[in-house]
Every structure is written in C-alpha cells, then in structure tokens.
N, C-alpha and C. Protein backbone atom coordinates (compact mmCIF):
# COMPACT_ATOMS: atom_id res chain seq x y z
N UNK A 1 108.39 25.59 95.34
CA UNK A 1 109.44 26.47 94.85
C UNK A 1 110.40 25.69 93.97
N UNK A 2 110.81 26.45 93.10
CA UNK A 2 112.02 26.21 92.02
C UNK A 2 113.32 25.94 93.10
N UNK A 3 113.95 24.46 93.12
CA UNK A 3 114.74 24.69 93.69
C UNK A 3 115.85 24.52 92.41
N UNK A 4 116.71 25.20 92.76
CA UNK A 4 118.26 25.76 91.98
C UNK A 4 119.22 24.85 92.44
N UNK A 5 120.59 24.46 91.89
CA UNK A 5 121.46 24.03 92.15
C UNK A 5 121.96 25.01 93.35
N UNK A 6 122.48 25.02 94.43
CA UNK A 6 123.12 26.11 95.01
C UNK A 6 124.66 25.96 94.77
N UNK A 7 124.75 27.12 95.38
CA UNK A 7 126.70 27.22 94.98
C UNK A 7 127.64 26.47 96.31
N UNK A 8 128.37 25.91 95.94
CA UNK A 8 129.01 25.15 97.89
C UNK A 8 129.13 26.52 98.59
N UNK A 9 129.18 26.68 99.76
CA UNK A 9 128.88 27.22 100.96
C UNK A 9 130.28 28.08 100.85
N UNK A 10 129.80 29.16 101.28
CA UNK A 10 130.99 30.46 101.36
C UNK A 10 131.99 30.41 102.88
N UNK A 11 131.39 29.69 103.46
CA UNK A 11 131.81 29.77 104.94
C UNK A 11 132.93 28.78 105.17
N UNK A 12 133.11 27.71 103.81
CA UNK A 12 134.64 27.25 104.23
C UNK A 12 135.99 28.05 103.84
N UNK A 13 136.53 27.93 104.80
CA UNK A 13 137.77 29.20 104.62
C UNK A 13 138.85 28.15 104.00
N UNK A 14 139.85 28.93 103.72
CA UNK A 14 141.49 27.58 103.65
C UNK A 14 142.02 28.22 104.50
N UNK A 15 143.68 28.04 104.59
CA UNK A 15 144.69 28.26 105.67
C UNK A 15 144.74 29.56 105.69
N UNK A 16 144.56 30.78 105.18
CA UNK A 16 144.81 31.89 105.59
C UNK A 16 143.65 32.80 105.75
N UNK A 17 142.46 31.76 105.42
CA UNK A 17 140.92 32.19 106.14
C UNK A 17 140.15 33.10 105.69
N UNK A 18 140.99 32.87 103.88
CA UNK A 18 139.73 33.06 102.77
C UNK A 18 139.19 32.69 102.55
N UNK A 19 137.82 32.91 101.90
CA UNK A 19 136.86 32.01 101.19
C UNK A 19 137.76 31.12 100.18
N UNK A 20 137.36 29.54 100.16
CA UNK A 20 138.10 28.73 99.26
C UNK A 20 137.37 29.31 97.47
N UNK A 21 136.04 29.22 97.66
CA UNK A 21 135.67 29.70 95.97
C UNK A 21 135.56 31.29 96.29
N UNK A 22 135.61 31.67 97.02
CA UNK A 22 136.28 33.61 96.78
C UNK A 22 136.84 33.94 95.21
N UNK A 23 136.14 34.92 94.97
CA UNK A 23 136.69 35.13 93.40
C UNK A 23 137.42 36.28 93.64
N UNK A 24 139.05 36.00 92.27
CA UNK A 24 139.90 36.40 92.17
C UNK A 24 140.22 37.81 92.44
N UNK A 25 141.06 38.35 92.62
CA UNK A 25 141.21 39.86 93.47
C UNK A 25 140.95 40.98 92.40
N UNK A 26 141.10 40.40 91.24
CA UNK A 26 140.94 41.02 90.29
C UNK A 26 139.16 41.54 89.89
N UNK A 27 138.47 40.50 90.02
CA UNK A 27 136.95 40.46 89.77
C UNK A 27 136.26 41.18 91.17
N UNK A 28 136.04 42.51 91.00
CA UNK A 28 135.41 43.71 91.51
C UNK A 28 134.24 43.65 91.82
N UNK A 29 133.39 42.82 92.55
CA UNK A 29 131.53 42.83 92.94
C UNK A 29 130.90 43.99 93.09
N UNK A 30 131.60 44.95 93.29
CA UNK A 30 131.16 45.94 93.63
C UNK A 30 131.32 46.95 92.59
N UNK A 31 132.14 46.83 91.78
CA UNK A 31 131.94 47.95 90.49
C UNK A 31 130.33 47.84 89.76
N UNK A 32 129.99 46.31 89.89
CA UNK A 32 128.58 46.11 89.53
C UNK A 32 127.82 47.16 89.71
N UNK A 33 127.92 47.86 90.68
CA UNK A 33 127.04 48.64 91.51
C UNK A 33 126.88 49.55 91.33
N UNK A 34 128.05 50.43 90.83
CA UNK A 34 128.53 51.83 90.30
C UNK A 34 127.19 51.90 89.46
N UNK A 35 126.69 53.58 89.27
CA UNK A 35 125.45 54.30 88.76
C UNK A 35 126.32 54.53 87.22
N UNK A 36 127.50 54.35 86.71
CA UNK A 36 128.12 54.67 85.79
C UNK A 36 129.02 53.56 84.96
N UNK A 37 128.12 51.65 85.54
CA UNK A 37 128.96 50.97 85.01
C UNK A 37 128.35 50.57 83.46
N UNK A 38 129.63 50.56 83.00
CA UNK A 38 129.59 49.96 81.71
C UNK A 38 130.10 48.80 81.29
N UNK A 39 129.33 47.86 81.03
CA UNK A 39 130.01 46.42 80.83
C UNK A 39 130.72 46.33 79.81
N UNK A 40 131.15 47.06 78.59
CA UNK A 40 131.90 46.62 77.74
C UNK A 40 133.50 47.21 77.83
N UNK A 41 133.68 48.48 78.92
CA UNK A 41 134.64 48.79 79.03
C UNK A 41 135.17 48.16 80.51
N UNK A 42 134.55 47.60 80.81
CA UNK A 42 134.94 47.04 82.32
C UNK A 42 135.38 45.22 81.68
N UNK A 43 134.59 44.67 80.73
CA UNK A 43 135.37 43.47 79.73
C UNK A 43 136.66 43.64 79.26
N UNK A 44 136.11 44.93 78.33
CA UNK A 44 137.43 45.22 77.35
C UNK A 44 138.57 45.29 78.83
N UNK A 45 138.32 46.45 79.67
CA UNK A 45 139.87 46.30 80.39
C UNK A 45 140.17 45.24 81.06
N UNK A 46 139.63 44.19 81.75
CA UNK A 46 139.80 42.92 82.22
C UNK A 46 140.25 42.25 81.39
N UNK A 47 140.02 42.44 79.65
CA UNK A 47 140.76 41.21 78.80
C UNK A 47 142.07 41.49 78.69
N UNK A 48 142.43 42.42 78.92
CA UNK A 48 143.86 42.87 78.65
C UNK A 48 144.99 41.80 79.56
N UNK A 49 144.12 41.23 80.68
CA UNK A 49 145.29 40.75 81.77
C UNK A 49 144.70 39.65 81.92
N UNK A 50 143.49 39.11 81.73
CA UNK A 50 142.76 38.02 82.11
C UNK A 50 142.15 37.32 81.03
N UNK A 51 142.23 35.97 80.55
CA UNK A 51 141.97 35.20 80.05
C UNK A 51 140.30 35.15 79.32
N UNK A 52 140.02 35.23 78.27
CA UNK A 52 138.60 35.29 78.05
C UNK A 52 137.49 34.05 78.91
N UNK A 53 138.12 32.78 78.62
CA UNK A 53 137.36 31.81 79.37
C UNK A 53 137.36 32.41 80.98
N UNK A 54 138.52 32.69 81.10
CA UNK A 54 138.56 32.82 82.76
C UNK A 54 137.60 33.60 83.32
N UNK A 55 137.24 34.53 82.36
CA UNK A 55 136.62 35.91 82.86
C UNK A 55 135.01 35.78 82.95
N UNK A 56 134.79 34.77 81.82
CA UNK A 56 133.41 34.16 81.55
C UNK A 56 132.74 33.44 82.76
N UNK A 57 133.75 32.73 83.05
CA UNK A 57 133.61 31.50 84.20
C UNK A 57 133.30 32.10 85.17
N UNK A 58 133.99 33.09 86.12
CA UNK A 58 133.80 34.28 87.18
C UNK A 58 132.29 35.09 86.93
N UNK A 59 131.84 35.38 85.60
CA UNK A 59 130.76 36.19 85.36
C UNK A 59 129.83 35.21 85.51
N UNK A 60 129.97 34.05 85.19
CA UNK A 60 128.60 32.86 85.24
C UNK A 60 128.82 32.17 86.50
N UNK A 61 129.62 32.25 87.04
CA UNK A 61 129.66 31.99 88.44
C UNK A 61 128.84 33.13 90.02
N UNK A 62 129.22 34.50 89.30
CA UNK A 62 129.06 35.60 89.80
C UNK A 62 127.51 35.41 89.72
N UNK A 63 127.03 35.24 88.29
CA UNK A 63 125.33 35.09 88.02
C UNK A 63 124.58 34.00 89.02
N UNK A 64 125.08 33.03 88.86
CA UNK A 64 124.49 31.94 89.66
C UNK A 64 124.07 32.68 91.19
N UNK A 65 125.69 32.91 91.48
CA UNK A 65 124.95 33.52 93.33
C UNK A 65 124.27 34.48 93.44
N UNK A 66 124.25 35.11 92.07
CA UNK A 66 122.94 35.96 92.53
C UNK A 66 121.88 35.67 92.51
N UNK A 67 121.67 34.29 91.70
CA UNK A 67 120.39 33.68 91.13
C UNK A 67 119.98 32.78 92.33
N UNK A 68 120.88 32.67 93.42
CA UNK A 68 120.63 31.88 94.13
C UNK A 68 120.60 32.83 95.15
N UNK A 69 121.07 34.09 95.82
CA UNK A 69 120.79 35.15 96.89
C UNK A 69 119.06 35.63 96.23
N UNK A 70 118.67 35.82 95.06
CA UNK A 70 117.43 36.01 94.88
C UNK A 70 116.30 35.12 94.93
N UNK A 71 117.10 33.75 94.84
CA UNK A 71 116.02 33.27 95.69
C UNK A 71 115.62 32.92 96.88
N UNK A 72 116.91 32.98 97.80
CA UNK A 72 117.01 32.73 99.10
C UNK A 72 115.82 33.91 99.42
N UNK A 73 115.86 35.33 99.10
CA UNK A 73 115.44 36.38 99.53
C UNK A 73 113.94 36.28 99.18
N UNK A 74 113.41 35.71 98.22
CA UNK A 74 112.05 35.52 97.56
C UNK A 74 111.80 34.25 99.02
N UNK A 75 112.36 33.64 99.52
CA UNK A 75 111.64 32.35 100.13
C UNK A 75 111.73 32.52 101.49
N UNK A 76 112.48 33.77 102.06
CA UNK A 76 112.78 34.47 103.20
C UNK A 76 111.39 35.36 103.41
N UNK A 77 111.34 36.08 102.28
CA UNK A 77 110.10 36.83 102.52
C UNK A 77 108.50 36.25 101.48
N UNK A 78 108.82 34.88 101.20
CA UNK A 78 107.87 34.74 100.12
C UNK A 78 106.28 34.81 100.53
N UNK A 79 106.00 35.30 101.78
CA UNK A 79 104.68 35.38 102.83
C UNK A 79 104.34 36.98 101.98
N UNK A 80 105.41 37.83 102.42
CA UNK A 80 104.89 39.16 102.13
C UNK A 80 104.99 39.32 100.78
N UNK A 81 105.59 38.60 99.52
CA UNK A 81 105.73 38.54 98.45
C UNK A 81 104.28 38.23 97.85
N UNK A 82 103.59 37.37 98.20
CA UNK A 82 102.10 36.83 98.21
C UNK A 82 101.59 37.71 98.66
N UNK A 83 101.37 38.43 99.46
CA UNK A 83 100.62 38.98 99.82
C UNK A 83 100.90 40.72 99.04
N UNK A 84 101.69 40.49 98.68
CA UNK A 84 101.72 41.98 97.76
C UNK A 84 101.74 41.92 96.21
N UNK A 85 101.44 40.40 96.17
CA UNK A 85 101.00 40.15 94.56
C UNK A 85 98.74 40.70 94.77
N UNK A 86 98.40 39.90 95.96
CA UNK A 86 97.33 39.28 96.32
C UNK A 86 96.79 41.04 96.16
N UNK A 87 97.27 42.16 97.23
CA UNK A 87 96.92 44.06 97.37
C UNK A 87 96.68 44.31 95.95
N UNK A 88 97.91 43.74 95.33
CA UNK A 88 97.97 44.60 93.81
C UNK A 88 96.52 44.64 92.86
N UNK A 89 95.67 43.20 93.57
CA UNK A 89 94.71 43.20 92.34
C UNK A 89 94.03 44.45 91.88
N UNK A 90 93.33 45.12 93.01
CA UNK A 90 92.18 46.38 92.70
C UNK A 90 93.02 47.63 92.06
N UNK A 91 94.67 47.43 91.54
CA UNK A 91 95.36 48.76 91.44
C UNK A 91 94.75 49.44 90.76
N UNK A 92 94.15 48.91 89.91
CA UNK A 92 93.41 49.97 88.84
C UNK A 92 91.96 50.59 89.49
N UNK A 93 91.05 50.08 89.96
CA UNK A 93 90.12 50.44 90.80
C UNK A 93 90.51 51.35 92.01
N UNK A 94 91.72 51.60 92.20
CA UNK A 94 92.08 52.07 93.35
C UNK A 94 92.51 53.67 92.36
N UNK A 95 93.30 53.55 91.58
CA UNK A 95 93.82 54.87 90.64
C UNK A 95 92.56 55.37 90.27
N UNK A 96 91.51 54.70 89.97
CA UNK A 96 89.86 55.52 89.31
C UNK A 96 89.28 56.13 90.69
N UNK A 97 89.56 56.05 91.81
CA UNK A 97 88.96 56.36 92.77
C UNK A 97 90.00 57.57 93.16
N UNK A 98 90.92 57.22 93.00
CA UNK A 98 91.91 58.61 93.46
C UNK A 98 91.90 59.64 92.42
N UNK A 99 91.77 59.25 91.36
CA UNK A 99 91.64 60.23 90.01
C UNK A 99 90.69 61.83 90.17
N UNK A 100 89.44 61.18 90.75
CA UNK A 100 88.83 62.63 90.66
C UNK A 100 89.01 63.30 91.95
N UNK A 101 89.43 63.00 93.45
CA UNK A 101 89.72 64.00 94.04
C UNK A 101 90.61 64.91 93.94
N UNK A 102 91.40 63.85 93.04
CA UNK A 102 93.04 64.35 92.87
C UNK A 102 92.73 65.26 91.44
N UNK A 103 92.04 65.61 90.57
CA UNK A 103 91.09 66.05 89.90
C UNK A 103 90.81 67.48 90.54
N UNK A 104 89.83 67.03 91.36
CA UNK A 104 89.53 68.60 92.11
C UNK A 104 90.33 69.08 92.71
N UNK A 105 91.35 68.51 93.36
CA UNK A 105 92.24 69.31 94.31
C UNK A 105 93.07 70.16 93.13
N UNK A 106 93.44 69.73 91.73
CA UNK A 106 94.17 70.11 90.92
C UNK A 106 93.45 71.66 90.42
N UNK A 107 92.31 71.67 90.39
CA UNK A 107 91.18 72.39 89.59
C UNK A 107 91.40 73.63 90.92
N UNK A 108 91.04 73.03 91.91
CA UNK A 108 91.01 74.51 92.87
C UNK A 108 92.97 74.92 93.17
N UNK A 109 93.80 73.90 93.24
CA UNK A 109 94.85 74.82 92.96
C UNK A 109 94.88 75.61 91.94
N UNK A 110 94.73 75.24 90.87
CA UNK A 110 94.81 76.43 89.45
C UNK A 110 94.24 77.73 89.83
N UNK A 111 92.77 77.32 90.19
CA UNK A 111 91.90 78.64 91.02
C UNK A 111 92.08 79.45 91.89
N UNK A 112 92.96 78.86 92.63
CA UNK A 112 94.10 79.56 93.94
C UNK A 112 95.11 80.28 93.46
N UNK A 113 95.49 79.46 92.60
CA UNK A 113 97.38 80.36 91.68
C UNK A 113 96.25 81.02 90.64
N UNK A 114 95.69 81.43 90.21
CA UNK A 114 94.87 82.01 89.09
C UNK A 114 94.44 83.73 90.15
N UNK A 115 94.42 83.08 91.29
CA UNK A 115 93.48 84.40 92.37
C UNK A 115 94.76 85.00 92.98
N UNK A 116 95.82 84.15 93.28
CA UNK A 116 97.16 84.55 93.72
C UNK A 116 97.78 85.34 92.57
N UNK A 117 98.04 85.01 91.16
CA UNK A 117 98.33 86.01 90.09
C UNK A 117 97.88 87.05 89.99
N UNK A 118 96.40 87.03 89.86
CA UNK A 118 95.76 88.26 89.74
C UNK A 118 95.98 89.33 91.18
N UNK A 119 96.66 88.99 92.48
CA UNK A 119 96.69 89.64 93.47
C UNK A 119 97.59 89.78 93.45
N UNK A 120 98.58 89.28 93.00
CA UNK A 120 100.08 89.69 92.88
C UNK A 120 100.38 91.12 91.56
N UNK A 121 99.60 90.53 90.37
CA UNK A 121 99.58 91.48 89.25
C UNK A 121 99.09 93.17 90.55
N UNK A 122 98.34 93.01 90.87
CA UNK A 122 97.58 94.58 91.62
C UNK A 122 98.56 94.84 92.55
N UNK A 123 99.37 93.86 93.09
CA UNK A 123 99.99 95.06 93.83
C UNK A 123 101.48 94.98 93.60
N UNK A 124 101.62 94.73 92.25
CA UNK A 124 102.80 94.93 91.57
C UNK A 124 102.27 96.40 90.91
N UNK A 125 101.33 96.06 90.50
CA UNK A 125 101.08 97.76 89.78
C UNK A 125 100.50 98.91 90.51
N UNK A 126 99.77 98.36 91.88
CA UNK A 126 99.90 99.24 92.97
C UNK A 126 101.34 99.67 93.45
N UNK A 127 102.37 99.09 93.12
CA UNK A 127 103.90 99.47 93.62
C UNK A 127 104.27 100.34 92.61
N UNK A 128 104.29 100.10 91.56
CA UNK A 128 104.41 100.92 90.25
C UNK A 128 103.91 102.14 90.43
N UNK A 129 102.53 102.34 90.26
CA UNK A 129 102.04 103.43 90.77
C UNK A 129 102.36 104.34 91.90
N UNK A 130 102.79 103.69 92.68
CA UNK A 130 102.94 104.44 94.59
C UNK A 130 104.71 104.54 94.06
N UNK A 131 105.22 104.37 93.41
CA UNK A 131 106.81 104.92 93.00
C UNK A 131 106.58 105.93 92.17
N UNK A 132 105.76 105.91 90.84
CA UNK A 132 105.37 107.17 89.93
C UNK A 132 105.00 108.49 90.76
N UNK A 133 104.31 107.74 91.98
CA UNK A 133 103.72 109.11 92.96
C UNK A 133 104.84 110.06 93.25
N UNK A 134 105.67 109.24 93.83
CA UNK A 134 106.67 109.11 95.10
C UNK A 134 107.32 109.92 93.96
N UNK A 135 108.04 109.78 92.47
CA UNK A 135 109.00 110.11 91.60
C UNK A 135 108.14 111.81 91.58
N UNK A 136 106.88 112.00 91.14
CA UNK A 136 105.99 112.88 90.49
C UNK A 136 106.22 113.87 91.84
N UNK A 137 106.05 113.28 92.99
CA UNK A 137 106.11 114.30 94.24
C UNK A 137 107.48 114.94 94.63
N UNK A 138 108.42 114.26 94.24
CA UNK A 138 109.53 114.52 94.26
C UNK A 138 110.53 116.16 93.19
N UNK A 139 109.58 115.56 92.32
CA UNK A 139 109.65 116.38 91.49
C UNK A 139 109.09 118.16 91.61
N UNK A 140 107.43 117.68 92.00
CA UNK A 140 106.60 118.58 92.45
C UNK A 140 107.39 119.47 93.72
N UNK A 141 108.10 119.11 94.29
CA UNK A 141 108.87 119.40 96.15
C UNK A 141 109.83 120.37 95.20
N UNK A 142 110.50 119.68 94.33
CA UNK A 142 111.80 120.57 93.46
C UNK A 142 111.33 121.60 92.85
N UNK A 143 110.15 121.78 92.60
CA UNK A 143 109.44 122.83 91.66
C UNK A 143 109.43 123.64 92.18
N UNK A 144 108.36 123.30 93.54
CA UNK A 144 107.99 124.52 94.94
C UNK A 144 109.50 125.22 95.17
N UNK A 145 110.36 124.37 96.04
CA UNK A 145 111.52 124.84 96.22
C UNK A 145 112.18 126.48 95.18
N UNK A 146 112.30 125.31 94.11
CA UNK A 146 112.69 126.67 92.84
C UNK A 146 111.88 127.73 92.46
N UNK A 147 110.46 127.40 93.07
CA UNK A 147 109.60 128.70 92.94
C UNK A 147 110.32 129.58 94.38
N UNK A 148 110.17 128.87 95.23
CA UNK A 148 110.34 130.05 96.71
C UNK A 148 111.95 130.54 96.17
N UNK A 149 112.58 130.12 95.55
CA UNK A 149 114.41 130.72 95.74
C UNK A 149 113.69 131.91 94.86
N UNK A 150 113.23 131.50 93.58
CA UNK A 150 113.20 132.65 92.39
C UNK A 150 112.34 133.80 93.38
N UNK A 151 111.18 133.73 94.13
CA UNK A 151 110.52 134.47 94.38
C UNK A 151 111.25 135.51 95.63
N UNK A 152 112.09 134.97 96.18
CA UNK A 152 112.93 135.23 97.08
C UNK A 152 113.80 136.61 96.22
N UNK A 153 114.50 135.72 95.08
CA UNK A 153 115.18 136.65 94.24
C UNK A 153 114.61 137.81 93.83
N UNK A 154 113.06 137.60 93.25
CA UNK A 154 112.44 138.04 92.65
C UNK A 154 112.28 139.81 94.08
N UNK A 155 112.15 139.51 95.10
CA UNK A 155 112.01 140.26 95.92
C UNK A 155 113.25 141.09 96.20
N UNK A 156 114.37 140.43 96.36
CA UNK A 156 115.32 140.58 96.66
C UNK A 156 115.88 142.02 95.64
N UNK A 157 115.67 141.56 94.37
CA UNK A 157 115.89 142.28 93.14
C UNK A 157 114.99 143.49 93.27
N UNK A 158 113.79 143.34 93.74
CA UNK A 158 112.61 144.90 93.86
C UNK A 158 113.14 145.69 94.81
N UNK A 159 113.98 144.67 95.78
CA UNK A 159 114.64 145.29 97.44
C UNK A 159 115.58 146.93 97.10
N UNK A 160 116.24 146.23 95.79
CA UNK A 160 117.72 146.84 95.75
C UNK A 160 117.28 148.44 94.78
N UNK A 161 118.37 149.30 95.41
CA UNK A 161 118.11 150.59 94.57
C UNK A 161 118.21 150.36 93.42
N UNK A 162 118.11 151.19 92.09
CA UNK A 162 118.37 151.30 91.05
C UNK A 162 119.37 151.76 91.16
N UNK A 163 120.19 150.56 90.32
CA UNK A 163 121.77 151.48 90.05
C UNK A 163 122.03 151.58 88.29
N UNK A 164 122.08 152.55 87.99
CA UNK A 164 122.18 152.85 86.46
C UNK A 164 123.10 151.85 85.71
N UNK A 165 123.43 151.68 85.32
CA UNK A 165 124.09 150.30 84.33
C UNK A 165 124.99 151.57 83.57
C-alpha cells in the first residue's frame, strides 16, 4: 500500500479540550455535504472575512484528511475491496445471460398489457353501451307513460257529454 504522510492525531486536545489542529469555527465540514453546495459561492462568501491564503491552507488541509480517512477505509476493508474487484470480472458475461430472460419477461408483459387493453377497451364500451340502454329505456318508460295519460284523456274526453261550444 501507498503509504501517505498522515495528519498528527486528532485526539490531542489543549486546555479547554479542543482538538489542537481543529479547524477554525468558521470552516463548515459539513456544508461539504449539502445536495446544493456550490464552491464558488461558499469561497466568494468566506473571502469576505477570511484571508485568501488562510482559506487555501484549511481547504488543503481539509483534502489531506480526507485523503488519508480514504485510505484508512480502503485498508480497513481492503479484503472485500479485492474481492469485489476479483466478482466484477464476468460483468459482462453475466448482463448477456440476464439479457434474454429479461427479454422475454419484457415481450410477455407487452402481451399481457396488449390483452389487458384490449379487455379494458370491451368493457369500457360494454359500459357505454349498457348506459345508451339504460338512457334509450328511460326514455322508452317516458313514452309508455305519456301514451297511458293521453289514452286515459283520450277516454276521458269520449266519457263526457257533448256540450255545444
């Protein structure tokens, strides 16, 4: 392994049982992190109060421990690191083998949503239809009705004497 300069040890405190190289209250580790950071406005506002060298020094300082937490972490796990370089070889032999089931499974979904459309189309227009009924019968009920009143009338009117006008 590449060994790195490391950074002196975080674990010596001073008298009030800060980190002695603890960086300044000002320099934010954690804005790093933000899904919305932008390094040139997070510079620009730090230059306003903080020294350009100063700010440099903190950022290449900041780099190092990470350069040195990434490798601690590579040599912590560098067993399973090897061994997931070592899996990766067949990736491509492995995607050609998944390709055509994943292939057919694609082909008979289409064939499924293709048989599901067409069964949905029929009894969307089976609903259509069975409302036209439903509207047409409705109608037909109002007809009858207005036939029996008129015929009613119609009787009603033969019922009555003649009265001269």
């Amino acid at each position: 392994m590449a060994d790195l300069q490391s950074p002196p040890s975080r674990s010596t405190t001073d008298l009030f049982g800060d980190p002695i190289d603890s960086h300044p209250l000002w320099f934010k580790q954690l804005s790093f992190l933000q899904q919305n950071f932008d390094p040139e406005s997070y510079i620009s506002d730090l230059r306003t109060f903080v020294p350009f060298d100063t700010l440099r020094s903190e950022l290449q300082s900041h780099l190092s421990s990470l350069k040195h937490e990434l490798v601690e972490l590579i040599n912590r796990d560098y067993a399973d690191f090897v061994n997931l370089s070592t899996r990766l070889v067949d990736v491509d032999g492995a995607i050609v083998r998944m390709r055509a089931p994943l292939t057919e499974i694609r082909e008979k979904i289409l064939v499924f949503r293709g048989s599901v459309e067409g069964s949905l189309m029929a009894l969307q227009s089976g609903l259509r239809q069975r409302a036209e009924a439903s509207a047409a019968r409705e109608v037909l009920e109002l007809l009858l009705d207005t036939f029996h009143v008129v015929s009613k009338v119609e009787k009603l009117i033969k019922e009555l004497p003649s009265v001269p006008c």
